[in-house]
PDB file of N, CA and C in Angstrom:
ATOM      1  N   UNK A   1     -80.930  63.478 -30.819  1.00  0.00           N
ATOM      2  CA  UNK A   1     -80.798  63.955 -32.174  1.00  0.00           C
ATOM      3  C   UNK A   1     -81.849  65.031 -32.386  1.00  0.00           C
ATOM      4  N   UNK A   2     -81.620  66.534 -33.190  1.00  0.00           N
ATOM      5  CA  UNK A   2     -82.650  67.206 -33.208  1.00  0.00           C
ATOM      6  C   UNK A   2     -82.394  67.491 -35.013  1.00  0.00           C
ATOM      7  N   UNK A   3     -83.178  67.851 -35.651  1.00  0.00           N
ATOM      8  CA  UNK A   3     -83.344  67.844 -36.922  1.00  0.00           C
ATOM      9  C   UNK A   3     -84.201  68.700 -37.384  1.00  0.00           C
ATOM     10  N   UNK A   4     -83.855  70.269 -38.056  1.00  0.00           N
ATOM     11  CA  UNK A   4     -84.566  71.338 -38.224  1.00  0.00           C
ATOM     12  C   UNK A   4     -84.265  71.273 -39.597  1.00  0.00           C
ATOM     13  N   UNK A   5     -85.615  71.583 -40.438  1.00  0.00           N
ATOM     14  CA  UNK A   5     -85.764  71.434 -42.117  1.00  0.00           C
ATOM     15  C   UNK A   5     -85.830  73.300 -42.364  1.00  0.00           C
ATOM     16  N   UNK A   6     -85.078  73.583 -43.011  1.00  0.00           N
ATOM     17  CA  UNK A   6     -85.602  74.818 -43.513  1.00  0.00           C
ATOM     18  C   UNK A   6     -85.949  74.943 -44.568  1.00  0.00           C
ATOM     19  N   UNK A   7     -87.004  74.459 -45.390  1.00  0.00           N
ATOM     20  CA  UNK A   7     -87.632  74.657 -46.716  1.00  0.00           C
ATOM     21  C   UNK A   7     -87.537  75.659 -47.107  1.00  0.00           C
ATOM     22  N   UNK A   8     -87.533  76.751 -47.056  1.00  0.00           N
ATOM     23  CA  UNK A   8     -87.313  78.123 -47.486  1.00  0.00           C
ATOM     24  C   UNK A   8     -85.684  78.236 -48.221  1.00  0.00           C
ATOM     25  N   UNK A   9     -84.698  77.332 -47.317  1.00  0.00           N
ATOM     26  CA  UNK A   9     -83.475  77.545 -47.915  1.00  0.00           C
ATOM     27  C   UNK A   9     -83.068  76.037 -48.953  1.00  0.00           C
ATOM     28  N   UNK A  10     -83.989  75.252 -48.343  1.00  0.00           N
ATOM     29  CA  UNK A  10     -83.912  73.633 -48.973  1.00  0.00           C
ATOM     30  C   UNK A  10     -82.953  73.105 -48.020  1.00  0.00           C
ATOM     31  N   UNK A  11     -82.638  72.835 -47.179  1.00  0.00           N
ATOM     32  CA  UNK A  11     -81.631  73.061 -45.922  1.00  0.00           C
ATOM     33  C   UNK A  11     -82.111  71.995 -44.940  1.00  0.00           C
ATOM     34  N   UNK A  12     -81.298  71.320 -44.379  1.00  0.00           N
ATOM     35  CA  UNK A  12     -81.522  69.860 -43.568  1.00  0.00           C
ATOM     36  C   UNK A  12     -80.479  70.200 -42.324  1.00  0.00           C
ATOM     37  N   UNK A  13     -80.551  70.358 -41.331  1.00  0.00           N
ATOM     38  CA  UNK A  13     -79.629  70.364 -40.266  1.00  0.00           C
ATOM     39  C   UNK A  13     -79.742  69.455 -39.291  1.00  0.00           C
ATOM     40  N   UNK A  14     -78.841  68.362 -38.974  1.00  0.00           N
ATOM     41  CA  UNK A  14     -79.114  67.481 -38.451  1.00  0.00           C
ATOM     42  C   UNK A  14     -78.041  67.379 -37.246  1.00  0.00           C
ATOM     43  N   UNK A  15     -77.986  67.461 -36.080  1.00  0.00           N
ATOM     44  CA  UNK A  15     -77.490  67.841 -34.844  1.00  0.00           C
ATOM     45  C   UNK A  15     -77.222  66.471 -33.786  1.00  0.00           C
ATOM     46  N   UNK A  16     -76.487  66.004 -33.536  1.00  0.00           N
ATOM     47  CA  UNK A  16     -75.914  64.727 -32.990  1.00  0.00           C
ATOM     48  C   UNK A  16     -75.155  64.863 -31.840  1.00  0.00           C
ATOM     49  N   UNK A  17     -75.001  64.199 -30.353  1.00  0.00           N
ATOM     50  CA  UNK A  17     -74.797  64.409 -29.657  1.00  0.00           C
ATOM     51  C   UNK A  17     -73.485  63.080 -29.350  1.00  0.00           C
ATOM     52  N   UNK A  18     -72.503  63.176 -28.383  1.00  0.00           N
ATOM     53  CA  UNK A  18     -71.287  62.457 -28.842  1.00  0.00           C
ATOM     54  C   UNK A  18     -72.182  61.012 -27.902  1.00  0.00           C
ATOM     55  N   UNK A  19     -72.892  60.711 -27.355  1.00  0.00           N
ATOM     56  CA  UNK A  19     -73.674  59.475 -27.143  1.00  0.00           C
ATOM     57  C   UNK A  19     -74.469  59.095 -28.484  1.00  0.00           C
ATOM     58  N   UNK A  20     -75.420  59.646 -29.047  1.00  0.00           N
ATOM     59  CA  UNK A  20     -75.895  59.266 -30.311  1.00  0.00           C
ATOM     60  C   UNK A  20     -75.211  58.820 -31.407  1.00  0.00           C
ATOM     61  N   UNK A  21     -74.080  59.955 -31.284  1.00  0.00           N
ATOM     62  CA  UNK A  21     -72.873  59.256 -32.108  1.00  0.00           C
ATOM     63  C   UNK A  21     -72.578  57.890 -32.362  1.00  0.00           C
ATOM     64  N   UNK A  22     -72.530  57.282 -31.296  1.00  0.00           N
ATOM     65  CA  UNK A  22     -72.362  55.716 -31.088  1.00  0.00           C
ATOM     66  C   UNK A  22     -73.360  54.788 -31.333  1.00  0.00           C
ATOM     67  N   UNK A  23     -74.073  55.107 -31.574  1.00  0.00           N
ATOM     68  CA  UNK A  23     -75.476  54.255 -31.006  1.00  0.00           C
ATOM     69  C   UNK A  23     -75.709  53.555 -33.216  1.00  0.00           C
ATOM     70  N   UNK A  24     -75.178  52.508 -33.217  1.00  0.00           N
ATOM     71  CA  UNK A  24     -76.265  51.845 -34.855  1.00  0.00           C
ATOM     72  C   UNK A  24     -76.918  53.038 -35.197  1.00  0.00           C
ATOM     73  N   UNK A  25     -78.079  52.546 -34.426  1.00  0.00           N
ATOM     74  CA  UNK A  25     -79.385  52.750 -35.183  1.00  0.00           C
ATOM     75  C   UNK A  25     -79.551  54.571 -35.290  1.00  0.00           C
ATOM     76  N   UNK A  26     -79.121  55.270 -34.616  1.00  0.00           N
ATOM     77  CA  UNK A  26     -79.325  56.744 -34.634  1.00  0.00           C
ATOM     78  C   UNK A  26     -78.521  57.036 -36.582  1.00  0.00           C
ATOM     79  N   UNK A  27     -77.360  55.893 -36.389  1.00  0.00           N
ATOM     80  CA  UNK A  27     -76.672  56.204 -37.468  1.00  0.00           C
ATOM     81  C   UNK A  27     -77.373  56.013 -39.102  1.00  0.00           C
ATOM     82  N   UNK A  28     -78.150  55.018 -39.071  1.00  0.00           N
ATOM     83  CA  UNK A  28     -79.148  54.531 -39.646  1.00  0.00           C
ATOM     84  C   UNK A  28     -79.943  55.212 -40.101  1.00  0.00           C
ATOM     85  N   UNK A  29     -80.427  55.981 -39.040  1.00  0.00           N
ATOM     86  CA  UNK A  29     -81.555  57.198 -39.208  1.00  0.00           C
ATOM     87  C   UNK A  29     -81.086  58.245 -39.653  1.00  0.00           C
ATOM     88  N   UNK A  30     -79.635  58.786 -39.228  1.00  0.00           N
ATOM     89  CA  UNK A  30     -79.440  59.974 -39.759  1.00  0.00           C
ATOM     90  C   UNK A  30     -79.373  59.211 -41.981  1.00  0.00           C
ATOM     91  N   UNK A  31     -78.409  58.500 -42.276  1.00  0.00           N
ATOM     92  CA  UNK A  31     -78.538  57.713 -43.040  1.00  0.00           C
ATOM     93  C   UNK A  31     -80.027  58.050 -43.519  1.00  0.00           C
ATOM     94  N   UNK A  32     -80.829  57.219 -43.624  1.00  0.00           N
ATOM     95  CA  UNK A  32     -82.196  57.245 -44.092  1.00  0.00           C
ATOM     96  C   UNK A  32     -82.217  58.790 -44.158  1.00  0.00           C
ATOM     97  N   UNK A  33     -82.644  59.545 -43.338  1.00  0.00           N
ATOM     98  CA  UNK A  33     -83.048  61.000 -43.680  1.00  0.00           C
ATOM     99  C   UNK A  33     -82.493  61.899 -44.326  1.00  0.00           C
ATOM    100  N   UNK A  34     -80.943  61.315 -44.626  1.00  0.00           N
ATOM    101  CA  UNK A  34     -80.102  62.083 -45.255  1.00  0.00           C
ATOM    102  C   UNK A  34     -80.416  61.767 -46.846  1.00  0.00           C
ATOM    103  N   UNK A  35     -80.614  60.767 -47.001  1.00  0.00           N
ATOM    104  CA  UNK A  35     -81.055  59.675 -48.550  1.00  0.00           C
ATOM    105  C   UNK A  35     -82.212  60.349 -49.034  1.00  0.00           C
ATOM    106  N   UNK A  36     -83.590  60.402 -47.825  1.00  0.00           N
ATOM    107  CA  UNK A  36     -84.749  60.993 -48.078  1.00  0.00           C
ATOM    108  C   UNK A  36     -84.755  62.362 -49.095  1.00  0.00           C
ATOM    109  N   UNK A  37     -83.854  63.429 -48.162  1.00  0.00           N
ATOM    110  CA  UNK A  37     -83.935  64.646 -48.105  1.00  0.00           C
ATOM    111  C   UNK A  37     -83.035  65.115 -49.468  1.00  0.00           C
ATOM    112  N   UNK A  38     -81.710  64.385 -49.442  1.00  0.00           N
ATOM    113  CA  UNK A  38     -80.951  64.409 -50.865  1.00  0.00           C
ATOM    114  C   UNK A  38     -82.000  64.198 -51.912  1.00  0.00           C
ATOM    115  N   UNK A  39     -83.074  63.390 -52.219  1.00  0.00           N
ATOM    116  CA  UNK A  39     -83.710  62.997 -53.345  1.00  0.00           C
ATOM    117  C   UNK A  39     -84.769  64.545 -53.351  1.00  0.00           C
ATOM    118  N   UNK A  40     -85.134  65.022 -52.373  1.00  0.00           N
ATOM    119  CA  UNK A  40     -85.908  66.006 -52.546  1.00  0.00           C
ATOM    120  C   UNK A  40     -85.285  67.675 -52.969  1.00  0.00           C
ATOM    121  N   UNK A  41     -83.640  67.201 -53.395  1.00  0.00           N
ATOM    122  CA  UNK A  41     -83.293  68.444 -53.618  1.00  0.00           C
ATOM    123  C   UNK A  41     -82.691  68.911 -52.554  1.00  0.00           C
ATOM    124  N   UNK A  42     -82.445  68.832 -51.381  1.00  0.00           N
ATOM    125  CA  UNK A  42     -82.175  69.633 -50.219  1.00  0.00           C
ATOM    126  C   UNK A  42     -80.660  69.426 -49.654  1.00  0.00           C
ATOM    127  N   UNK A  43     -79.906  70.320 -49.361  1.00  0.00           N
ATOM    128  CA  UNK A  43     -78.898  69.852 -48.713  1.00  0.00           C
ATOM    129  C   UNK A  43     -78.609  69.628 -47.275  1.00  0.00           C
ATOM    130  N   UNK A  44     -77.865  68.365 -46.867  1.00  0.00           N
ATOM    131  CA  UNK A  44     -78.015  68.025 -45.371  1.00  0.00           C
ATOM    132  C   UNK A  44     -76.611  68.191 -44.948  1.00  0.00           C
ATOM    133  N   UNK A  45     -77.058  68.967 -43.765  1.00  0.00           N
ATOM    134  CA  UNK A  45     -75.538  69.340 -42.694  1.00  0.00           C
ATOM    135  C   UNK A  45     -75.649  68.422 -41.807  1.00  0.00           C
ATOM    136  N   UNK A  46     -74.722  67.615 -40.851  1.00  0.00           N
ATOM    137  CA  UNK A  46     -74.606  66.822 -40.314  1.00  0.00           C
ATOM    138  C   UNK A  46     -73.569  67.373 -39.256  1.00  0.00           C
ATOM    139  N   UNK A  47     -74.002  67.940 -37.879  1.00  0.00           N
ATOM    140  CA  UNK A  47     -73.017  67.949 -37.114  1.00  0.00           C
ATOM    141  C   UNK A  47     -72.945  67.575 -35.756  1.00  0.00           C
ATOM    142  N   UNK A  48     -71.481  67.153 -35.301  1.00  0.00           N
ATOM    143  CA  UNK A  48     -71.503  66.235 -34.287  1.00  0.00           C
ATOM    144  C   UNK A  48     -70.514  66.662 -33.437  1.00  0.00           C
ATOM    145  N   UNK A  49     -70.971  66.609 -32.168  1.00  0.00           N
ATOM    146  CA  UNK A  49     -70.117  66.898 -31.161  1.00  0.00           C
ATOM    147  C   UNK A  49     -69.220  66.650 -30.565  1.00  0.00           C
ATOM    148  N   UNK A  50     -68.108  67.456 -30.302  1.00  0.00           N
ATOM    149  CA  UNK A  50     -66.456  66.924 -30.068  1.00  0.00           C
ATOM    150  C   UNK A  50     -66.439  66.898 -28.347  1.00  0.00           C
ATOM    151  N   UNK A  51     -65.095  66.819 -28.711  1.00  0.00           N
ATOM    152  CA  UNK A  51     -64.886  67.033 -27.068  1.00  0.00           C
ATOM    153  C   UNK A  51     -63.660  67.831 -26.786  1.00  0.00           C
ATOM    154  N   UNK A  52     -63.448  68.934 -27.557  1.00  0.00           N
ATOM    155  CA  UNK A  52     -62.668  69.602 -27.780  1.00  0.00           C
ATOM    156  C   UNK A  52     -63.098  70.974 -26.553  1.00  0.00           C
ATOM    157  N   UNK A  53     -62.876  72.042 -26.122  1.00  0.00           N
ATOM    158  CA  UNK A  53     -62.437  73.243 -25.541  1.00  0.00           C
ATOM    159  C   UNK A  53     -63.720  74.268 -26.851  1.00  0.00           C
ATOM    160  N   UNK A  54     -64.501  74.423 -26.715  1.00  0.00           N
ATOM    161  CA  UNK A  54     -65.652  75.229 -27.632  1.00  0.00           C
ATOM    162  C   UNK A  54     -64.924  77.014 -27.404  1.00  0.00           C
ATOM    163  N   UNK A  55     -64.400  76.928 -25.960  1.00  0.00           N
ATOM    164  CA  UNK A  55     -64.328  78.454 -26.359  1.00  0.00           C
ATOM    165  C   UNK A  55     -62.438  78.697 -27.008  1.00  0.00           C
ATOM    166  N   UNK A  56     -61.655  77.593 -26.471  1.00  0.00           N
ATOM    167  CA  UNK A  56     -60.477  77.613 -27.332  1.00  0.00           C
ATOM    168  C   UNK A  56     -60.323  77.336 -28.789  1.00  0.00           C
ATOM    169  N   UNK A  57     -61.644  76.522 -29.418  1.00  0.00           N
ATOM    170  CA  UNK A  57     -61.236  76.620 -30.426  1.00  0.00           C
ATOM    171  C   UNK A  57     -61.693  77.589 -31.769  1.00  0.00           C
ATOM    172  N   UNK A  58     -63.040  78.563 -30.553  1.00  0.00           N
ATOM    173  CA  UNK A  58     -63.961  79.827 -31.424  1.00  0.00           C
ATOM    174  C   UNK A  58     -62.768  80.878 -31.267  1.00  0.00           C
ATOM    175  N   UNK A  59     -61.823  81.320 -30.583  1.00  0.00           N
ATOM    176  CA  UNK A  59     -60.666  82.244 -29.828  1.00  0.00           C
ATOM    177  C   UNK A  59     -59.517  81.310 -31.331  1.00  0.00           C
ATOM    178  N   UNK A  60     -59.056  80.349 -31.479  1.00  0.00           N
ATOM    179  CA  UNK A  60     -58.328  80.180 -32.633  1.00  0.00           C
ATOM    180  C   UNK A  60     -58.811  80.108 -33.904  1.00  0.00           C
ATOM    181  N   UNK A  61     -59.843  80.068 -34.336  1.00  0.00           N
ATOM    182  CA  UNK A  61     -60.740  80.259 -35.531  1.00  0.00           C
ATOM    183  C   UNK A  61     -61.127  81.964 -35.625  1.00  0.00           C
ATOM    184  N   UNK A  62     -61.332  82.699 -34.721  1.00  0.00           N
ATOM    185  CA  UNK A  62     -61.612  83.638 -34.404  1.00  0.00           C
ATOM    186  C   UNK A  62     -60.452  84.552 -35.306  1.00  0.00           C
ATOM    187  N   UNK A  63     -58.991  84.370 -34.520  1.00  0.00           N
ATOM    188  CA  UNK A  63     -58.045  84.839 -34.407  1.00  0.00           C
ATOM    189  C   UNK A  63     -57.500  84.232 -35.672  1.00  0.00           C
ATOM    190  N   UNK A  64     -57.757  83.518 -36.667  1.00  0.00           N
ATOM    191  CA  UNK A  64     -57.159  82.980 -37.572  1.00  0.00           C
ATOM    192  C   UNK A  64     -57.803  83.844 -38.624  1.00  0.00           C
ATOM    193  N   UNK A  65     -59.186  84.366 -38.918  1.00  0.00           N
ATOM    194  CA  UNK A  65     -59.606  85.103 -39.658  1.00  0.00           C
ATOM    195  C   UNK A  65     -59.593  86.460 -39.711  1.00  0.00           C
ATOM    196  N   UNK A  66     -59.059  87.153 -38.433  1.00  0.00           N
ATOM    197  CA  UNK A  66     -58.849  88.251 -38.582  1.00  0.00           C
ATOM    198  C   UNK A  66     -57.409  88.252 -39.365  1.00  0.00           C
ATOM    199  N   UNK A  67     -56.646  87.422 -39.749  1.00  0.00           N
ATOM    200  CA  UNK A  67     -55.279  87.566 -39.738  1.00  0.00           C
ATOM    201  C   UNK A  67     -55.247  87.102 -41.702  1.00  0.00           C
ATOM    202  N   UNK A  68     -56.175  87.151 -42.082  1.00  0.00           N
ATOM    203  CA  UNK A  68     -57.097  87.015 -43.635  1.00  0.00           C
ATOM    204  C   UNK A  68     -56.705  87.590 -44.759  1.00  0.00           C
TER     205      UNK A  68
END
């Protein structure tokens, strides 16, 4: 799990890996820090890793916005 605060934007980014994913207690923690950080005003992103094709699905997201 890696977890970068950007105070400057009020900004919580919280980064999860598809093993952590699983795991209680990581869930717990993201939980808790997410609770923490909400009370201080800040908003928390939470993202988690697929198991999807990264460059098939930047090439259909890609190709979906040029078409806008």
């Amino acid at each position: 799990m890696e977890i970068y605060v950007r105070d400057d934007e009020r900004m919580v980014e919280i980064w999860l890996n598809r093993q952590e994913q699983q795991d209680a207690g990581t869930d717990a923690c993201v939980r808790n820090a997410a609770k923490d950080y909400h009370k201080k005003h800040y908003k928390v992103a939470v993202f988690r890793s697929g198991n999807a094709d990264l460059f098939a699905c930047t090439d259909g997201l890609l190709k979906a916005n040029l078409r806008l």
